[in-house]
PDB file of N, CA and C in Angstrom:
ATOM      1  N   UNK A   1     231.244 247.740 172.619  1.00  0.00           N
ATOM      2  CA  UNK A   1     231.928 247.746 171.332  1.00  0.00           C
ATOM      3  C   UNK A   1     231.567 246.475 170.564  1.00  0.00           C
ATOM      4  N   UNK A   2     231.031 246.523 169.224  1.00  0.00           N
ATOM      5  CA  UNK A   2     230.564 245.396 168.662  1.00  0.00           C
ATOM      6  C   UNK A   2     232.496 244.556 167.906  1.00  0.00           C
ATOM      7  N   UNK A   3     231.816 243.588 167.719  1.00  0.00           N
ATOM      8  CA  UNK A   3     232.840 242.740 167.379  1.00  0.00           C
ATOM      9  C   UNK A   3     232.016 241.652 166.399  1.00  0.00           C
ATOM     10  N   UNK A   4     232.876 241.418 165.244  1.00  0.00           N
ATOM     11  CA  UNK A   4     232.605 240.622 163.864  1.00  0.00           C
ATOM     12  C   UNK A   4     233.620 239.825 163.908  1.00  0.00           C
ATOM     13  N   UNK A   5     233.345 238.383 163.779  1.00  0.00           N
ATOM     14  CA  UNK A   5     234.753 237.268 163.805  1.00  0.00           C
ATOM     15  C   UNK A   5     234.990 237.752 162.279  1.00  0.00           C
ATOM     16  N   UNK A   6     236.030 237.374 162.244  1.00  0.00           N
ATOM     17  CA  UNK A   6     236.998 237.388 160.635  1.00  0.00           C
ATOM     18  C   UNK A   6     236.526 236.414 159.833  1.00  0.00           C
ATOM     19  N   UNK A   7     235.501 235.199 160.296  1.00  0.00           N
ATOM     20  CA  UNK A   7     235.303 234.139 159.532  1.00  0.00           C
ATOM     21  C   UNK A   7     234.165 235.075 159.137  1.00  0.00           C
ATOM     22  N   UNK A   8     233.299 235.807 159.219  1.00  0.00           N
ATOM     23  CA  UNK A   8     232.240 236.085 158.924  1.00  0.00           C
ATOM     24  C   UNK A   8     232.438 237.570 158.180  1.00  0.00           C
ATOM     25  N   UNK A   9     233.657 237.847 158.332  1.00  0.00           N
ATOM     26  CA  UNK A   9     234.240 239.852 157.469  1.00  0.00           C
ATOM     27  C   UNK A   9     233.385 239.720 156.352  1.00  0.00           C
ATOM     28  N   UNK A  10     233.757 238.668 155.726  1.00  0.00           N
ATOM     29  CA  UNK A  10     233.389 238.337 153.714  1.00  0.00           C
ATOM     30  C   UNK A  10     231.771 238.832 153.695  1.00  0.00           C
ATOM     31  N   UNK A  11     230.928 237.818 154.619  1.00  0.00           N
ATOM     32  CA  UNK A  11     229.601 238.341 154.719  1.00  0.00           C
ATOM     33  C   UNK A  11     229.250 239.948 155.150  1.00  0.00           C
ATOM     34  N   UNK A  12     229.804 240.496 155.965  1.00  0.00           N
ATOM     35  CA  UNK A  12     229.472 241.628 156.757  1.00  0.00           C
ATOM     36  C   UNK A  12     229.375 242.726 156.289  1.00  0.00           C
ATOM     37  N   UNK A  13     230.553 242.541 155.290  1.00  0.00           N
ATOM     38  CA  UNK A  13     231.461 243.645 154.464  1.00  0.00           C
ATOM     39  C   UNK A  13     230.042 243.765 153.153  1.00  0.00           C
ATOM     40  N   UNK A  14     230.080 242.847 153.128  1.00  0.00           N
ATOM     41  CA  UNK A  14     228.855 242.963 151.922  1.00  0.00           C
ATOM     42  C   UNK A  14     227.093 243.368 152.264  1.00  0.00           C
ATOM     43  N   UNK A  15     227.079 243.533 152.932  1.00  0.00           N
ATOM     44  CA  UNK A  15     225.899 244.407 153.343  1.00  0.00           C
ATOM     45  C   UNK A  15     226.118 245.774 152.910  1.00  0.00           C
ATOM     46  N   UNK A  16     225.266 246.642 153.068  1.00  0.00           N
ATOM     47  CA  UNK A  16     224.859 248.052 152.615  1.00  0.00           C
ATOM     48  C   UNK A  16     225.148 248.424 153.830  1.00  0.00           C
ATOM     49  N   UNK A  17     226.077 249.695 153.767  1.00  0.00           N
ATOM     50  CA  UNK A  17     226.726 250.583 154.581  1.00  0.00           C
ATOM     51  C   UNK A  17     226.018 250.984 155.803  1.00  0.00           C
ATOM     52  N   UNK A  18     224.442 251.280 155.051  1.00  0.00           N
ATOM     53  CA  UNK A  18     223.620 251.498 156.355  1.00  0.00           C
ATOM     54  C   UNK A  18     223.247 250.547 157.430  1.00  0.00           C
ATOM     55  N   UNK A  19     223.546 249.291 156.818  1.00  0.00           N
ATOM     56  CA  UNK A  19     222.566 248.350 157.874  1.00  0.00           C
ATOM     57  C   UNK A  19     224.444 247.851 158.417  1.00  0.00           C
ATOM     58  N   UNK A  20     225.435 248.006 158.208  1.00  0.00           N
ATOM     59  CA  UNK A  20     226.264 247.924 158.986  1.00  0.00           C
ATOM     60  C   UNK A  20     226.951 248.604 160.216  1.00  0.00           C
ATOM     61  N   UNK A  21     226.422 250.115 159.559  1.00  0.00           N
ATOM     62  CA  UNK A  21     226.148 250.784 160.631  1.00  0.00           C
ATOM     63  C   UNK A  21     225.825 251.158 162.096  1.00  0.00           C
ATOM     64  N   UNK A  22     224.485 250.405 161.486  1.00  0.00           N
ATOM     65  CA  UNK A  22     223.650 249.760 162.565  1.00  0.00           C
ATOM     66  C   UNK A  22     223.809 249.132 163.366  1.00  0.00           C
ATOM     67  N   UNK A  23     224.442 247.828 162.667  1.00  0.00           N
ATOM     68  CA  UNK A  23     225.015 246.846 163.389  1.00  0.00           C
ATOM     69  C   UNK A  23     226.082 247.077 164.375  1.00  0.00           C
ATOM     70  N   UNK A  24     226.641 247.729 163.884  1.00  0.00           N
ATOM     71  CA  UNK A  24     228.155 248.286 164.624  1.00  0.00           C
ATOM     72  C   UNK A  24     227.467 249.078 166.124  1.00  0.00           C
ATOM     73  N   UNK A  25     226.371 249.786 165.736  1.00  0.00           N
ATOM     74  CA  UNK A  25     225.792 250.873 166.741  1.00  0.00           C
ATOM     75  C   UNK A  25     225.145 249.915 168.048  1.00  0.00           C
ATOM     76  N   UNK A  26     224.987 248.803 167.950  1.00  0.00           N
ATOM     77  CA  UNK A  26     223.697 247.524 168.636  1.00  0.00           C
ATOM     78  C   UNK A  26     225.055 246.851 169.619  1.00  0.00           C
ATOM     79  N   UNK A  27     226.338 247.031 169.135  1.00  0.00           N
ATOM     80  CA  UNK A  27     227.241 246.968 170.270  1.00  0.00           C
ATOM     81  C   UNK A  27     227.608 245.106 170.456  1.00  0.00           C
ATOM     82  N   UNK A  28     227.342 244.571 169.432  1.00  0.00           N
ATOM     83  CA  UNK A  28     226.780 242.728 169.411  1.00  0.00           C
ATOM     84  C   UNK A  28     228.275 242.709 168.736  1.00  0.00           C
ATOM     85  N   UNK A  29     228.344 241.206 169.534  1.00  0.00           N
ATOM     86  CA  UNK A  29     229.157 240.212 169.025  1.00  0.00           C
ATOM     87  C   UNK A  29     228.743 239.296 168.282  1.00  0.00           C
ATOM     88  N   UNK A  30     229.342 239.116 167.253  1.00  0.00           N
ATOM     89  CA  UNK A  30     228.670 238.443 165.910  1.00  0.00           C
ATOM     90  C   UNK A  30     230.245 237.357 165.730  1.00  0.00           C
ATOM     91  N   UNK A  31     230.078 236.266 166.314  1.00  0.00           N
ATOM     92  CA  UNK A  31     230.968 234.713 166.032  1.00  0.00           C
ATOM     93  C   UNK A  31     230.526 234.102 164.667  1.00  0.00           C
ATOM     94  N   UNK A  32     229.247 233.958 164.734  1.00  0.00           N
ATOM     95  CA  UNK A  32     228.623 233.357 164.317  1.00  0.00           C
ATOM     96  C   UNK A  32     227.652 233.494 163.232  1.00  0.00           C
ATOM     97  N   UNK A  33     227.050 232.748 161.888  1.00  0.00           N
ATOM     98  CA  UNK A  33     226.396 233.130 160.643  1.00  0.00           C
ATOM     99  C   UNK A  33     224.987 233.329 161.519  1.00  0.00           C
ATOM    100  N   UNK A  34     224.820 232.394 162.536  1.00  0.00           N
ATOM    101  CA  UNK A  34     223.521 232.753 163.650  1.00  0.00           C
ATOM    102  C   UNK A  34     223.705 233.435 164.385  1.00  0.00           C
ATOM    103  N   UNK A  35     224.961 234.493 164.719  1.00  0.00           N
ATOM    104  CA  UNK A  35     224.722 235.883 165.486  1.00  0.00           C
ATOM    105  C   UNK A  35     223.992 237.105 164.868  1.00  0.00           C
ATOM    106  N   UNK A  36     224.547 236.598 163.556  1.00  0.00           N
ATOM    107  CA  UNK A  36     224.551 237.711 162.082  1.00  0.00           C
ATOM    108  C   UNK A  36     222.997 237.633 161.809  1.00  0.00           C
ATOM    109  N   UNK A  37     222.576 236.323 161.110  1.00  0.00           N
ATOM    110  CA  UNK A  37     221.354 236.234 161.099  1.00  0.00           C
ATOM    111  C   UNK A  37     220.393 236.864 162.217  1.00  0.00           C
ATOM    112  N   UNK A  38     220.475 236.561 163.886  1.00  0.00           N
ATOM    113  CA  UNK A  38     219.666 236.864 164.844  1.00  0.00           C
ATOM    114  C   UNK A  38     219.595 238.763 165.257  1.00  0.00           C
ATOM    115  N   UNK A  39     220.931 239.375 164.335  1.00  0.00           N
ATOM    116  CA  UNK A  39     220.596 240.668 164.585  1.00  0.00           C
ATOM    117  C   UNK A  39     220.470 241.323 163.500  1.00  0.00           C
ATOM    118  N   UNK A  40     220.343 240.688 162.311  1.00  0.00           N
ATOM    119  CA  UNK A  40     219.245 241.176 161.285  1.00  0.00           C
ATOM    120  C   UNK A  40     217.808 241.015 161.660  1.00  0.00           C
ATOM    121  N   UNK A  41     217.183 240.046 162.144  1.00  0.00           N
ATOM    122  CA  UNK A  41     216.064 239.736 162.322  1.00  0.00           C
ATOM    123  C   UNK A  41     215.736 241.335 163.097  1.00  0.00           C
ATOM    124  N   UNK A  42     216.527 241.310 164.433  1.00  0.00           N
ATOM    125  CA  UNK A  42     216.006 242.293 165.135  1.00  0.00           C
ATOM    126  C   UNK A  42     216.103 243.601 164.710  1.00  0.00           C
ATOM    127  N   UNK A  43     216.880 243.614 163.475  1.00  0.00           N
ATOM    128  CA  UNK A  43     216.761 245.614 163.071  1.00  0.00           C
ATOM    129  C   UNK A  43     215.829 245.397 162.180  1.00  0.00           C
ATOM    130  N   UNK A  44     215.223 244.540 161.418  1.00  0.00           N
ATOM    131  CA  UNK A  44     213.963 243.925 160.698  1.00  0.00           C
ATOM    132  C   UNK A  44     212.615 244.342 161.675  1.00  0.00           C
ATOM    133  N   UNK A  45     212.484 243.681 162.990  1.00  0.00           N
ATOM    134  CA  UNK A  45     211.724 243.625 163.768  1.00  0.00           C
ATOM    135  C   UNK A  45     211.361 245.222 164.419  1.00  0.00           C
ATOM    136  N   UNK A  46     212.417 245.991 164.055  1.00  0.00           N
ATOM    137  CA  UNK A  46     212.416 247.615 165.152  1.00  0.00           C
ATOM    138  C   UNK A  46     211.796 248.235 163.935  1.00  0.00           C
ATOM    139  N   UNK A  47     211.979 248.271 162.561  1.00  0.00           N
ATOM    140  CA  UNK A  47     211.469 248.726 161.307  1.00  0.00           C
ATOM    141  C   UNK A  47     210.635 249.082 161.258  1.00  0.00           C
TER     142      UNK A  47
END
């Protein structure tokens, strides 16, 4: 089950539906503006 800290909602929320999706689907814990960043890179990288 993925998990988004609350410090980071503001950013998350503002992405495009699809690539949150995604995110949600990759099952990651995102604390951090460098969790966020490191699993964009990688749905960038699978593209």
């Amino acid at each position: 089950m993925s998990y988004v800290d609350p410090k980071l909602a503001d950013k998350f929320e503002s992405l495009p539906i699809e690539l949150k999706n995604t995110i949600l689907e990759k099952n990651v814990k995102l604390y951090t503006m460098q969790d966020l960043i490191h699993c964009l890179e990688e749905i960038a990288e699978d593209e």
